[in-house]
N, C-alpha and C. Protein backbone atom coordinates (compact mmCIF):
# COMPACT_ATOMS: atom_id res chain seq x y z
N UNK A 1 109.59 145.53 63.13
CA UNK A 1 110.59 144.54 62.83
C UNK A 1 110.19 143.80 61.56
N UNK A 2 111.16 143.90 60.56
CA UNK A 2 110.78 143.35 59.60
C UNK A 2 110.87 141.57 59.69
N UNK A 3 109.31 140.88 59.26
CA UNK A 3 110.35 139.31 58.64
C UNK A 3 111.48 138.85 58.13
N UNK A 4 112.15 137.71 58.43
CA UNK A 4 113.69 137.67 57.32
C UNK A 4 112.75 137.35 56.18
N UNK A 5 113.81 137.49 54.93
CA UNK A 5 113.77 137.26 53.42
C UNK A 5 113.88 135.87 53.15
N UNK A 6 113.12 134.83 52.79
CA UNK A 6 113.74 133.60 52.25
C UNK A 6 113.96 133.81 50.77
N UNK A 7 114.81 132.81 50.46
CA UNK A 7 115.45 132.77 49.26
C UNK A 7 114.45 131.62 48.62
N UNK A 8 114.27 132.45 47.29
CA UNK A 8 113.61 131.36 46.58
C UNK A 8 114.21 130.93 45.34
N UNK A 9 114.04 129.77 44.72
CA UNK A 9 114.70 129.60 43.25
C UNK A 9 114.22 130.00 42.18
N UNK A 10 114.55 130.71 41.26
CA UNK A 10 114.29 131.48 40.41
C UNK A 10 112.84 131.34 39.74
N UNK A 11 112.22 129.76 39.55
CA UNK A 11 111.28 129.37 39.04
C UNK A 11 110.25 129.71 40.24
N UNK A 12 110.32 129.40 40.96
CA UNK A 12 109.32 129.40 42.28
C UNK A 12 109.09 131.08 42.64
N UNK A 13 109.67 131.77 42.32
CA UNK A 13 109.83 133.31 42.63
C UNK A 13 109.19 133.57 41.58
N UNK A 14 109.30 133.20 40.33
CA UNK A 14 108.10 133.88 39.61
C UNK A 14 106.61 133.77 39.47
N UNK A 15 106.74 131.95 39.74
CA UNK A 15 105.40 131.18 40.09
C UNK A 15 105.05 132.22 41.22
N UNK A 16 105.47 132.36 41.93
CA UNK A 16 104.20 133.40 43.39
C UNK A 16 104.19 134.81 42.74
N UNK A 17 105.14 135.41 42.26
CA UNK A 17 104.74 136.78 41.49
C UNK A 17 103.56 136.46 40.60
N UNK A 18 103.42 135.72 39.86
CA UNK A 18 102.68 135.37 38.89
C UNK A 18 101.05 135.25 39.46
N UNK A 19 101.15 134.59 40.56
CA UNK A 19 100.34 133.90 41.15
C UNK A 19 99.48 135.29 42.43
N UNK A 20 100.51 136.05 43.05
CA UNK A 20 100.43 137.00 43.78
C UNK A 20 99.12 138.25 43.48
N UNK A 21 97.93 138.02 44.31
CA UNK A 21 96.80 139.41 43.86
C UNK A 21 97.45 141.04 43.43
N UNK A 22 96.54 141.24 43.00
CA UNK A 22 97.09 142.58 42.64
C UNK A 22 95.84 143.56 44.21
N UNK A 23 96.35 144.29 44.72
CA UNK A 23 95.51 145.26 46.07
C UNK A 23 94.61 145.71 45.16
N UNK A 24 93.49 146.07 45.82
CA UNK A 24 92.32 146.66 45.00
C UNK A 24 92.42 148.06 45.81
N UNK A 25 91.83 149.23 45.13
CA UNK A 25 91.99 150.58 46.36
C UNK A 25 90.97 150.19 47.79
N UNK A 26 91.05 150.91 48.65
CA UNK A 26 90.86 150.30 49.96
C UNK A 26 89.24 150.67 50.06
N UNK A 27 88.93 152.15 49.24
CA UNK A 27 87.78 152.51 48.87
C UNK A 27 87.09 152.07 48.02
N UNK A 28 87.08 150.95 47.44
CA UNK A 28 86.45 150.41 46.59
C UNK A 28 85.40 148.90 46.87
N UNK A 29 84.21 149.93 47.13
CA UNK A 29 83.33 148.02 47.85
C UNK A 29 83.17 147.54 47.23
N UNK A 30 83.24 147.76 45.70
CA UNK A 30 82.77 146.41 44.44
C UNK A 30 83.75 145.25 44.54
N UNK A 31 85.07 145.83 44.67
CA UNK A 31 86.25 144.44 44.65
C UNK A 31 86.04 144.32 46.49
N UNK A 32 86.13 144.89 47.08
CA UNK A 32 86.06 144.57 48.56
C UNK A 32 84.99 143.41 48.96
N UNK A 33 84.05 143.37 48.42
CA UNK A 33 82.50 142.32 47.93
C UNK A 33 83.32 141.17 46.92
N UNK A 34 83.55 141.56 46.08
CA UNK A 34 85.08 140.35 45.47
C UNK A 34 85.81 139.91 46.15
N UNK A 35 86.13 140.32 46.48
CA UNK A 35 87.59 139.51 47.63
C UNK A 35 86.87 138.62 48.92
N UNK A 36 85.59 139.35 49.35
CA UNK A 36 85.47 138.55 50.18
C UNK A 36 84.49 137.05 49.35
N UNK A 37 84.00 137.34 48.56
CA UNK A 37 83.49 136.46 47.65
C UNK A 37 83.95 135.00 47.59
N UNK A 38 85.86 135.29 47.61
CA UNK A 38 86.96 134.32 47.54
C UNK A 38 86.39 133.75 48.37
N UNK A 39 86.06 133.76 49.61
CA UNK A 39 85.47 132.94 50.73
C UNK A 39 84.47 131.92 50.51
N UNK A 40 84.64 131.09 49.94
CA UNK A 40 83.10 129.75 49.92
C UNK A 40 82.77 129.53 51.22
N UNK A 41 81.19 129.75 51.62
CA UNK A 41 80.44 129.30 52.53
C UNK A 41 79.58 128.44 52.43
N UNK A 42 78.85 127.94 53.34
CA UNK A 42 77.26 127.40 53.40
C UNK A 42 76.36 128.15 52.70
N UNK A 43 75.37 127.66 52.59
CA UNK A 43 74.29 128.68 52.39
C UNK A 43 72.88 128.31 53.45
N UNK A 44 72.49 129.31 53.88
CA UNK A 44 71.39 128.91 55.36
C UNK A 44 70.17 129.68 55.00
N UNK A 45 69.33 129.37 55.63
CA UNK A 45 68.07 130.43 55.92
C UNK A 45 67.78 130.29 57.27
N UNK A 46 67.46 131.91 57.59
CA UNK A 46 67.32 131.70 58.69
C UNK A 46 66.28 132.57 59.27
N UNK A 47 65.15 131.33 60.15
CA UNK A 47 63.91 132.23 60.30
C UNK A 47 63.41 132.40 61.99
N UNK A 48 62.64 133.76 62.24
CA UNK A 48 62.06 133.65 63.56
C UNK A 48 60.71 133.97 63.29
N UNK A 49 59.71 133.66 64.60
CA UNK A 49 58.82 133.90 64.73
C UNK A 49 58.44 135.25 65.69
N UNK A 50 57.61 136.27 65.05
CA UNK A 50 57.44 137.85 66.02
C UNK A 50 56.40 137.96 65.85
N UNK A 51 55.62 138.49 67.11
CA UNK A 51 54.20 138.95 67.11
C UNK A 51 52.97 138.22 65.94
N UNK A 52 53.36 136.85 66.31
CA UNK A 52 52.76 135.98 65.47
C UNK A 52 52.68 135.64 63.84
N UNK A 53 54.05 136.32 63.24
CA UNK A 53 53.98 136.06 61.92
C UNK A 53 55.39 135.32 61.93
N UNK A 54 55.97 134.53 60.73
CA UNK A 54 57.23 133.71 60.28
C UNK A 54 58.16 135.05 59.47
N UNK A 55 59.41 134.76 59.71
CA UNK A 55 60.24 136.27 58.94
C UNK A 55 61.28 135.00 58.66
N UNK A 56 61.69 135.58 57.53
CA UNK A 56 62.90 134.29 57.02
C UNK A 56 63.90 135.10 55.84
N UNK A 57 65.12 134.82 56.14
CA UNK A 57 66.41 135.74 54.90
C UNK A 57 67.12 134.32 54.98
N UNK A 58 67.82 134.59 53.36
CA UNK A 58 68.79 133.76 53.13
C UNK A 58 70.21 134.49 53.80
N UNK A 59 71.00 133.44 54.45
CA UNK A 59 71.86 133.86 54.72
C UNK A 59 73.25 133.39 54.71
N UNK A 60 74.49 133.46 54.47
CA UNK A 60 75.83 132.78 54.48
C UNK A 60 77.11 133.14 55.68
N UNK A 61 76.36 134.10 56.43
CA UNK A 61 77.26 134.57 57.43
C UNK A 61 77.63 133.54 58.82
N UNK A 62 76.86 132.46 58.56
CA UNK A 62 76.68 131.34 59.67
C UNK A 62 77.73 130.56 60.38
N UNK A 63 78.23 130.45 61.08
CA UNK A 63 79.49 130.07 61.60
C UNK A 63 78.85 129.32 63.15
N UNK A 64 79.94 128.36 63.56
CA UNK A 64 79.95 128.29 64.93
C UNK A 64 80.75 128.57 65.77
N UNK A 65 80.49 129.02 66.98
CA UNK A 65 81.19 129.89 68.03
C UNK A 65 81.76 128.95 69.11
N UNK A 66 81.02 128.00 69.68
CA UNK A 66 81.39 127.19 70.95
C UNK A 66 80.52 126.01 70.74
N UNK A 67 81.05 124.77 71.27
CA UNK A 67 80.59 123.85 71.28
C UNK A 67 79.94 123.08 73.10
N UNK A 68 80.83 123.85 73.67
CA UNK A 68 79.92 123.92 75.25
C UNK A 68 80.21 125.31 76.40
N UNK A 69 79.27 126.29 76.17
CA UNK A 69 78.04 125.71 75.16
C UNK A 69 78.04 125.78 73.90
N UNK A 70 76.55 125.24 73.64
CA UNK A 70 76.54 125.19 72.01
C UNK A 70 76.17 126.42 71.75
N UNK A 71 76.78 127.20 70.86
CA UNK A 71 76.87 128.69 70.52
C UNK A 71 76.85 128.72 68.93
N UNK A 72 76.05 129.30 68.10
CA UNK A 72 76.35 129.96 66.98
C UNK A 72 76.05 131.09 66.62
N UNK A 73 76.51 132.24 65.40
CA UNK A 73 76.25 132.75 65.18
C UNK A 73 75.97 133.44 63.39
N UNK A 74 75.57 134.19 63.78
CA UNK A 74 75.44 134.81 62.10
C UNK A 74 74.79 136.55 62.23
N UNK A 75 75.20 136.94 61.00
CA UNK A 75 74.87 139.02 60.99
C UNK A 75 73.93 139.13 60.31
N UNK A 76 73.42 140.38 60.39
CA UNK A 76 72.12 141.15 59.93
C UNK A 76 72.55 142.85 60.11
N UNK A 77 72.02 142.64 58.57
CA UNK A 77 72.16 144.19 58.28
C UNK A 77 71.43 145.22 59.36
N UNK A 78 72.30 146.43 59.73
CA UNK A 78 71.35 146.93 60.69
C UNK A 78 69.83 147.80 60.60
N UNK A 79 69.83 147.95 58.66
CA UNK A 79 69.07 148.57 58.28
C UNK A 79 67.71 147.47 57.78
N UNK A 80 68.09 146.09 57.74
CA UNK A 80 67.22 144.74 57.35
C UNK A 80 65.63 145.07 57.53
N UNK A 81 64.88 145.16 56.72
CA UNK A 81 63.50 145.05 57.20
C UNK A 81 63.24 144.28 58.52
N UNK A 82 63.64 143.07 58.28
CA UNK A 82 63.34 142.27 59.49
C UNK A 82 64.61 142.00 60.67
N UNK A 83 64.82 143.30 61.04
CA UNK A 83 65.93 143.60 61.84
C UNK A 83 65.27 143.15 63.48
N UNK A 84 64.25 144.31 63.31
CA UNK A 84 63.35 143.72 64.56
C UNK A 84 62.75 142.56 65.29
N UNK A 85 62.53 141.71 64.27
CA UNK A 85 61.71 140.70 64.29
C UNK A 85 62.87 139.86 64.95
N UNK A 86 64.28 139.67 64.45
CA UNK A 86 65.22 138.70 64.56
C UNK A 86 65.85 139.26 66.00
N UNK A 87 65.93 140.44 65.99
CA UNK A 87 66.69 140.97 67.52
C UNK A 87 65.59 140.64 68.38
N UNK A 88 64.48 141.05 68.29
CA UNK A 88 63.30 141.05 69.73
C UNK A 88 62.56 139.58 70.00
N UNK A 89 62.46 138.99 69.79
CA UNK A 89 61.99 137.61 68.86
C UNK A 89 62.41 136.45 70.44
N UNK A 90 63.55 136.30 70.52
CA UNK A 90 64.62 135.86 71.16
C UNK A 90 64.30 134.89 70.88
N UNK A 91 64.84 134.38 69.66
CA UNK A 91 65.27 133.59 69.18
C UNK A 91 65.59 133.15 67.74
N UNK A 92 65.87 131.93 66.84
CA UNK A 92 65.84 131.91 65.56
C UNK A 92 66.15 130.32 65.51
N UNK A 93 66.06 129.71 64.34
CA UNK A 93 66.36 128.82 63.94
C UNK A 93 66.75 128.81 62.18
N UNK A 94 68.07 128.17 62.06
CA UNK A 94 68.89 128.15 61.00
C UNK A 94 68.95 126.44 60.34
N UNK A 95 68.34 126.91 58.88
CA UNK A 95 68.22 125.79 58.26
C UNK A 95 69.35 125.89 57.61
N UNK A 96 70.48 124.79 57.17
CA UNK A 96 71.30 124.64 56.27
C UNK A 96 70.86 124.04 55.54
N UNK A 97 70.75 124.64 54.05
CA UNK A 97 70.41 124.18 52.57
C UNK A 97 71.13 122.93 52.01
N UNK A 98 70.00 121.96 51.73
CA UNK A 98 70.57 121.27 50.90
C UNK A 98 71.28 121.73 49.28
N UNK A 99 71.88 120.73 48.38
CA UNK A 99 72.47 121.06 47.01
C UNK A 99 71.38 121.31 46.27
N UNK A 100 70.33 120.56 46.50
CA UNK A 100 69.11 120.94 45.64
C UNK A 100 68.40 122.10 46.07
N UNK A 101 68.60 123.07 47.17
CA UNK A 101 67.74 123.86 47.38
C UNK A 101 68.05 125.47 46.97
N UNK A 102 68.92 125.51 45.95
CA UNK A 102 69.54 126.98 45.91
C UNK A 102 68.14 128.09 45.50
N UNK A 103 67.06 126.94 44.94
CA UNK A 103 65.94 128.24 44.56
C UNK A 103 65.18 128.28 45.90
N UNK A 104 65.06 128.07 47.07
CA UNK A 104 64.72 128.64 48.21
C UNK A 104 65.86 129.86 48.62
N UNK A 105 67.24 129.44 48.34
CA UNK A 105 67.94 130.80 48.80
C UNK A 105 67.75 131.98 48.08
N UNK A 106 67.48 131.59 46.75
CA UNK A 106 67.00 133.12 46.55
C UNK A 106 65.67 133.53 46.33
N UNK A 107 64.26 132.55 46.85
CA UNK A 107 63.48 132.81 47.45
C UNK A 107 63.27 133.66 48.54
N UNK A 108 64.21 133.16 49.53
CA UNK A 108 64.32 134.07 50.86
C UNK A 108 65.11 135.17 50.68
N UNK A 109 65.64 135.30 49.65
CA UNK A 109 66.80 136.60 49.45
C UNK A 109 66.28 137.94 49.20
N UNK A 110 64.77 138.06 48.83
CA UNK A 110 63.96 138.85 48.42
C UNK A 110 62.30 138.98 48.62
N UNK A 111 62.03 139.86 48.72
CA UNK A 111 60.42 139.95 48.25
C UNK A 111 59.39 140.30 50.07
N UNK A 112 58.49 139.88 49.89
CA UNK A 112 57.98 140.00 51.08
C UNK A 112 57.83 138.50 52.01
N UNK A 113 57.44 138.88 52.74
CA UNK A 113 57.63 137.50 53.82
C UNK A 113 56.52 136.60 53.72
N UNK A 114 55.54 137.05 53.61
CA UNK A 114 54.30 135.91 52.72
C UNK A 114 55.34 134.94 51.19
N UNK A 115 55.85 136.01 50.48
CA UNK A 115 56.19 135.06 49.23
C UNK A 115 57.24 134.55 49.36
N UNK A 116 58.14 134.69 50.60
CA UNK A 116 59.70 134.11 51.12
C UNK A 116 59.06 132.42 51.37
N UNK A 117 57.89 132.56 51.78
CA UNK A 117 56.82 131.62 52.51
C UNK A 117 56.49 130.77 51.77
N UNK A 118 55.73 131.17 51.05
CA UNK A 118 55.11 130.45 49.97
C UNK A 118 54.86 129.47 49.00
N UNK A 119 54.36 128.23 49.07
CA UNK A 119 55.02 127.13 48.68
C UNK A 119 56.19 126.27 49.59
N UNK A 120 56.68 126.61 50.11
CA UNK A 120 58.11 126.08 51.05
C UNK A 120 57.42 125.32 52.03
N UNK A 121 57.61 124.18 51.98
CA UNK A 121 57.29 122.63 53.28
C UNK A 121 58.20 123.04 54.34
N UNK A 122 58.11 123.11 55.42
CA UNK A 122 58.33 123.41 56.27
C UNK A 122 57.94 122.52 57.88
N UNK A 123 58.68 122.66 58.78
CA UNK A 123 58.02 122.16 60.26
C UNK A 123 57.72 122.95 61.33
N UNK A 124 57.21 123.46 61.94
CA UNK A 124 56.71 124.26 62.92
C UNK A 124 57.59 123.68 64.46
N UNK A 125 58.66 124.16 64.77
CA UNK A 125 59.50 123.99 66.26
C UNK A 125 58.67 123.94 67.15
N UNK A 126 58.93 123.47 68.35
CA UNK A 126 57.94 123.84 69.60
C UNK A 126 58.74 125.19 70.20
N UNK A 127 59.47 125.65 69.48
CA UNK A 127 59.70 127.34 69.59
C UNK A 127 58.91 128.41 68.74
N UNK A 128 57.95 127.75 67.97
CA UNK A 128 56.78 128.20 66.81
C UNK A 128 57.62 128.53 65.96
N UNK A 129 59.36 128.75 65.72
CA UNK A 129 59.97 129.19 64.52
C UNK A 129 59.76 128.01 63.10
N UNK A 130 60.01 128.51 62.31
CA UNK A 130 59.94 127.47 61.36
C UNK A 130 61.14 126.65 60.99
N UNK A 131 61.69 125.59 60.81
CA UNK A 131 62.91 124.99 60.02
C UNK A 131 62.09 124.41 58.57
N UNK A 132 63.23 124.66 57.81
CA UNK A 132 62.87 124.18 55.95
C UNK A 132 63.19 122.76 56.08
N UNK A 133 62.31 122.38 55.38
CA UNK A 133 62.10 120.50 55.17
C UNK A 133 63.35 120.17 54.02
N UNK A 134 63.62 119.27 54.35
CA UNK A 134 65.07 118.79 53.13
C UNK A 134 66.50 119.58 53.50
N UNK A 135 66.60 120.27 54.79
CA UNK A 135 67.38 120.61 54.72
C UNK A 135 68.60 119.69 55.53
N UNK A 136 70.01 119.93 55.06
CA UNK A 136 71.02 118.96 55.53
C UNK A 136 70.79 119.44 57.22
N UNK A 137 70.98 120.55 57.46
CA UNK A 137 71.01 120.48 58.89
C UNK A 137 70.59 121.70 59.73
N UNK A 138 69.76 121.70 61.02
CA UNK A 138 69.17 122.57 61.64
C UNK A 138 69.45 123.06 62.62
N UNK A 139 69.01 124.21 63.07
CA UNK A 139 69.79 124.63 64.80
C UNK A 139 68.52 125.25 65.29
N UNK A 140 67.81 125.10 66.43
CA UNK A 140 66.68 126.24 66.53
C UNK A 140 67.54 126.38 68.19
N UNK A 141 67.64 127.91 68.15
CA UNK A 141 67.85 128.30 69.14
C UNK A 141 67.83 130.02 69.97
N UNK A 142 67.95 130.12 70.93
CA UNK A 142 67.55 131.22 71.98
C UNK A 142 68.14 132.49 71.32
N UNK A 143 67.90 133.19 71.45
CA UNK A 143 69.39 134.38 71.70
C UNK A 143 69.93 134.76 72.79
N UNK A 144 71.45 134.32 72.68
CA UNK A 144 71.87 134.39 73.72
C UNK A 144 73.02 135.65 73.78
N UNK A 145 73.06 136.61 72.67
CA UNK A 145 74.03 137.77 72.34
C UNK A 145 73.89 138.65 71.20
N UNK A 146 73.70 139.89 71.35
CA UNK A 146 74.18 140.94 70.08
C UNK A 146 75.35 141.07 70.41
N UNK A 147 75.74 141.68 68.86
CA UNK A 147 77.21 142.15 68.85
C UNK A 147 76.73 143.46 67.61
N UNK A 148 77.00 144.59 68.19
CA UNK A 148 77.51 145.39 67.31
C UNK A 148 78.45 145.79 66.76
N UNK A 149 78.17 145.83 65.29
CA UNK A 149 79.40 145.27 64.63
C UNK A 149 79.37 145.68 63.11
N UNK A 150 79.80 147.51 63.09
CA UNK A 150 79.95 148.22 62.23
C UNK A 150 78.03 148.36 61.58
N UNK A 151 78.05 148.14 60.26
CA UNK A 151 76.61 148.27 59.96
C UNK A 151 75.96 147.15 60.12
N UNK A 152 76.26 146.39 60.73
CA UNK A 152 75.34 144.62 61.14
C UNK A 152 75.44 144.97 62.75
N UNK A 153 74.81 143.55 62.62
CA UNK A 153 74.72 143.24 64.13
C UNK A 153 75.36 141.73 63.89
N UNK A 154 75.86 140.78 64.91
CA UNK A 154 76.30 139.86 64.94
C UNK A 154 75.31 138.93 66.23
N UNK A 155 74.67 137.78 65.57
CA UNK A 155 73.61 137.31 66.58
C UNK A 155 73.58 136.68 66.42
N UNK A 156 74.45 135.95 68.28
CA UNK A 156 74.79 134.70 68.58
C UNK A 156 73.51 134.02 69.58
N UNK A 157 73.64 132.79 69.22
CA UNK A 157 71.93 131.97 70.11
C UNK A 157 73.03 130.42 70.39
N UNK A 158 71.76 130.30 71.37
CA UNK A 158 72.40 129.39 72.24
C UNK A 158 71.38 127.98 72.11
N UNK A 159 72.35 127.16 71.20
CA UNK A 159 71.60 125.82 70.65
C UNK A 159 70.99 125.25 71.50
N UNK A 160 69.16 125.37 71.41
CA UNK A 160 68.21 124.12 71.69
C UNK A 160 67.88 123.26 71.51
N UNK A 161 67.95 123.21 70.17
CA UNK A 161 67.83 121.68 69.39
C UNK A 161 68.33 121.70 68.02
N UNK A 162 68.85 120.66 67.53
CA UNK A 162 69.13 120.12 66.23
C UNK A 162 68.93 119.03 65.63
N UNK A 163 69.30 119.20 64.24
CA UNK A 163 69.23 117.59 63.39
C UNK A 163 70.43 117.40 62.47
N UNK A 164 70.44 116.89 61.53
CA UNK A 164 71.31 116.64 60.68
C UNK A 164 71.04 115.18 59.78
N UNK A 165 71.12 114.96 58.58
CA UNK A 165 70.89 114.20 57.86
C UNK A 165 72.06 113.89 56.41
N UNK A 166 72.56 113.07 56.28
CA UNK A 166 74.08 112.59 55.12
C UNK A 166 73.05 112.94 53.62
N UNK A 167 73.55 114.53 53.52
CA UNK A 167 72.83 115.22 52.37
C UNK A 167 74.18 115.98 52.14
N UNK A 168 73.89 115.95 50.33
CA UNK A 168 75.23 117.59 50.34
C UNK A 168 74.43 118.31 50.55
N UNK A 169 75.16 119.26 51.03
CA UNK A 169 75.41 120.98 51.12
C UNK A 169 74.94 122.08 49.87
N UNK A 170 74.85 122.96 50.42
CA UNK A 170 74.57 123.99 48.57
C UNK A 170 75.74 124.55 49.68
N UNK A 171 76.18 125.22 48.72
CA UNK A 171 77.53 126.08 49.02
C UNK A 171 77.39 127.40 47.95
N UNK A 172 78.30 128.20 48.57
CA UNK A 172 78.11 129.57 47.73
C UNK A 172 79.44 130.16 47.31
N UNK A 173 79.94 130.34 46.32
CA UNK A 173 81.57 131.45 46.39
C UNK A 173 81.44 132.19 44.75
N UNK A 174 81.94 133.06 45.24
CA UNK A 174 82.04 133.96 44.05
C UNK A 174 81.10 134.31 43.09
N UNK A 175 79.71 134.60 44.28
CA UNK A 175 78.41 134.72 43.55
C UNK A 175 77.92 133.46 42.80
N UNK A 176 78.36 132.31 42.91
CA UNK A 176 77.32 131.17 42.52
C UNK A 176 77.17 130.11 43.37
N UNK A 177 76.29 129.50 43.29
CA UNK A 177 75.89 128.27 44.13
C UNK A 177 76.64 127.34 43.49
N UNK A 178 76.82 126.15 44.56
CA UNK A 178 77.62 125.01 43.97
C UNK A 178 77.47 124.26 44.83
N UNK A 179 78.41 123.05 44.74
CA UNK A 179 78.29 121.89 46.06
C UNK A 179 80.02 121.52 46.21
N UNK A 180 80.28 121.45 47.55
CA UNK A 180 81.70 120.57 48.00
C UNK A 180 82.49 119.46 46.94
N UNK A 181 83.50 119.38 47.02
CA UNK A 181 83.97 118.26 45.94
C UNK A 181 85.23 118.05 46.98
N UNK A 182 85.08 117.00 47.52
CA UNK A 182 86.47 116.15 48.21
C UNK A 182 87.46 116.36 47.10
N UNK A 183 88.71 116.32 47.74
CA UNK A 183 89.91 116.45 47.33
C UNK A 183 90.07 115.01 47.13
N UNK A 184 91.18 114.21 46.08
CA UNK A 184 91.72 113.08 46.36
C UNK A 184 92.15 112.63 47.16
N UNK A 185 92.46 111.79 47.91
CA UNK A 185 93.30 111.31 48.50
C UNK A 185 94.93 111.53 48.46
């Protein structure tokens, strides 16, 4: 069943043509990675503790799921070095980056897990995971779900503790870091 047609006025009909994306081919992950780009997120790190060492990735997939319970989640590549560490672990804790911290996100975005480490102030959970110091806001919690979910996994934990502190945000869209800007009134 098709939608009805609204009628538009001549000016306004070109403004949205004008304005209207052009489809990218459906096989194409460079614009498919573009498009989703359009999406501004947070930017997080997020670390567990396994067989006695700290594992930590930058990450933007972070969302919340439920508020009772307290549920969040976020994905991991299924091929991730530290795929293991974050699934078997049971558990994680997610730092949200402050505006000043974009050179920890791409600290953690790379390299080995000693130099993800390195230098970075930090607090030790009484879950032994680590949370990043300065950050606007924290979650350390259980795992309480996989989700498989194409080449990720989707891994939801079930909030133990948090913080939060009146800091901006680092934010991420279209491949750069940035910070929130209220709208006017």
């Amino acid at each position: 069943m098709k939608a009805p047609m609204r009628h538009m006025p001549d000016d306004t009909a070109a403004a949205a043509s004008a304005s209207t994306p052009l489809s990218a081919a459906v096989s194409d992950p460079a614009d498919y990675r573009k498009a989703l780009g359009c999406f501004g997120t947070g930017v997080t790190v997020v670390t567990a503790h396994h067989e006695g060492m700290d594992w930590g990735m930058t990450c933007n997939s972070f969302s919340s799921v439920s508020l009772n319970p307290r549920l969040v989640l976020w994905s991991i590549r299924k091929e991730a070095s530290s795929l293991h560490a974050f699934t078997q672990s049971g558990g994680f804790t997610v730092s949200v980056l402050a505006s000043a911290q974009a050179d920890l996100a791409m600290q953690f975005a790379k390299g080995s897990m000693p130099e993800r480490f390195a230098g970075v102030p930090a607090s030790r959970q009484a879950s032994q995971r680590l949370r990043l110091d300065g950050a606007v806001a924290w979650f350390d919690c259980t795992l309480h779900q996989l989700v498989d979910a194409g080449d990720h996994h989707i891994v939801i934990g079930q909030v133990q503790d948090f913080g939060w502190h009146d800091a901006t945000p680092l934010a991420f869209c279209r491949s750069q870091f940035g910070m929130f800007q209220a709208l006017p009134n």
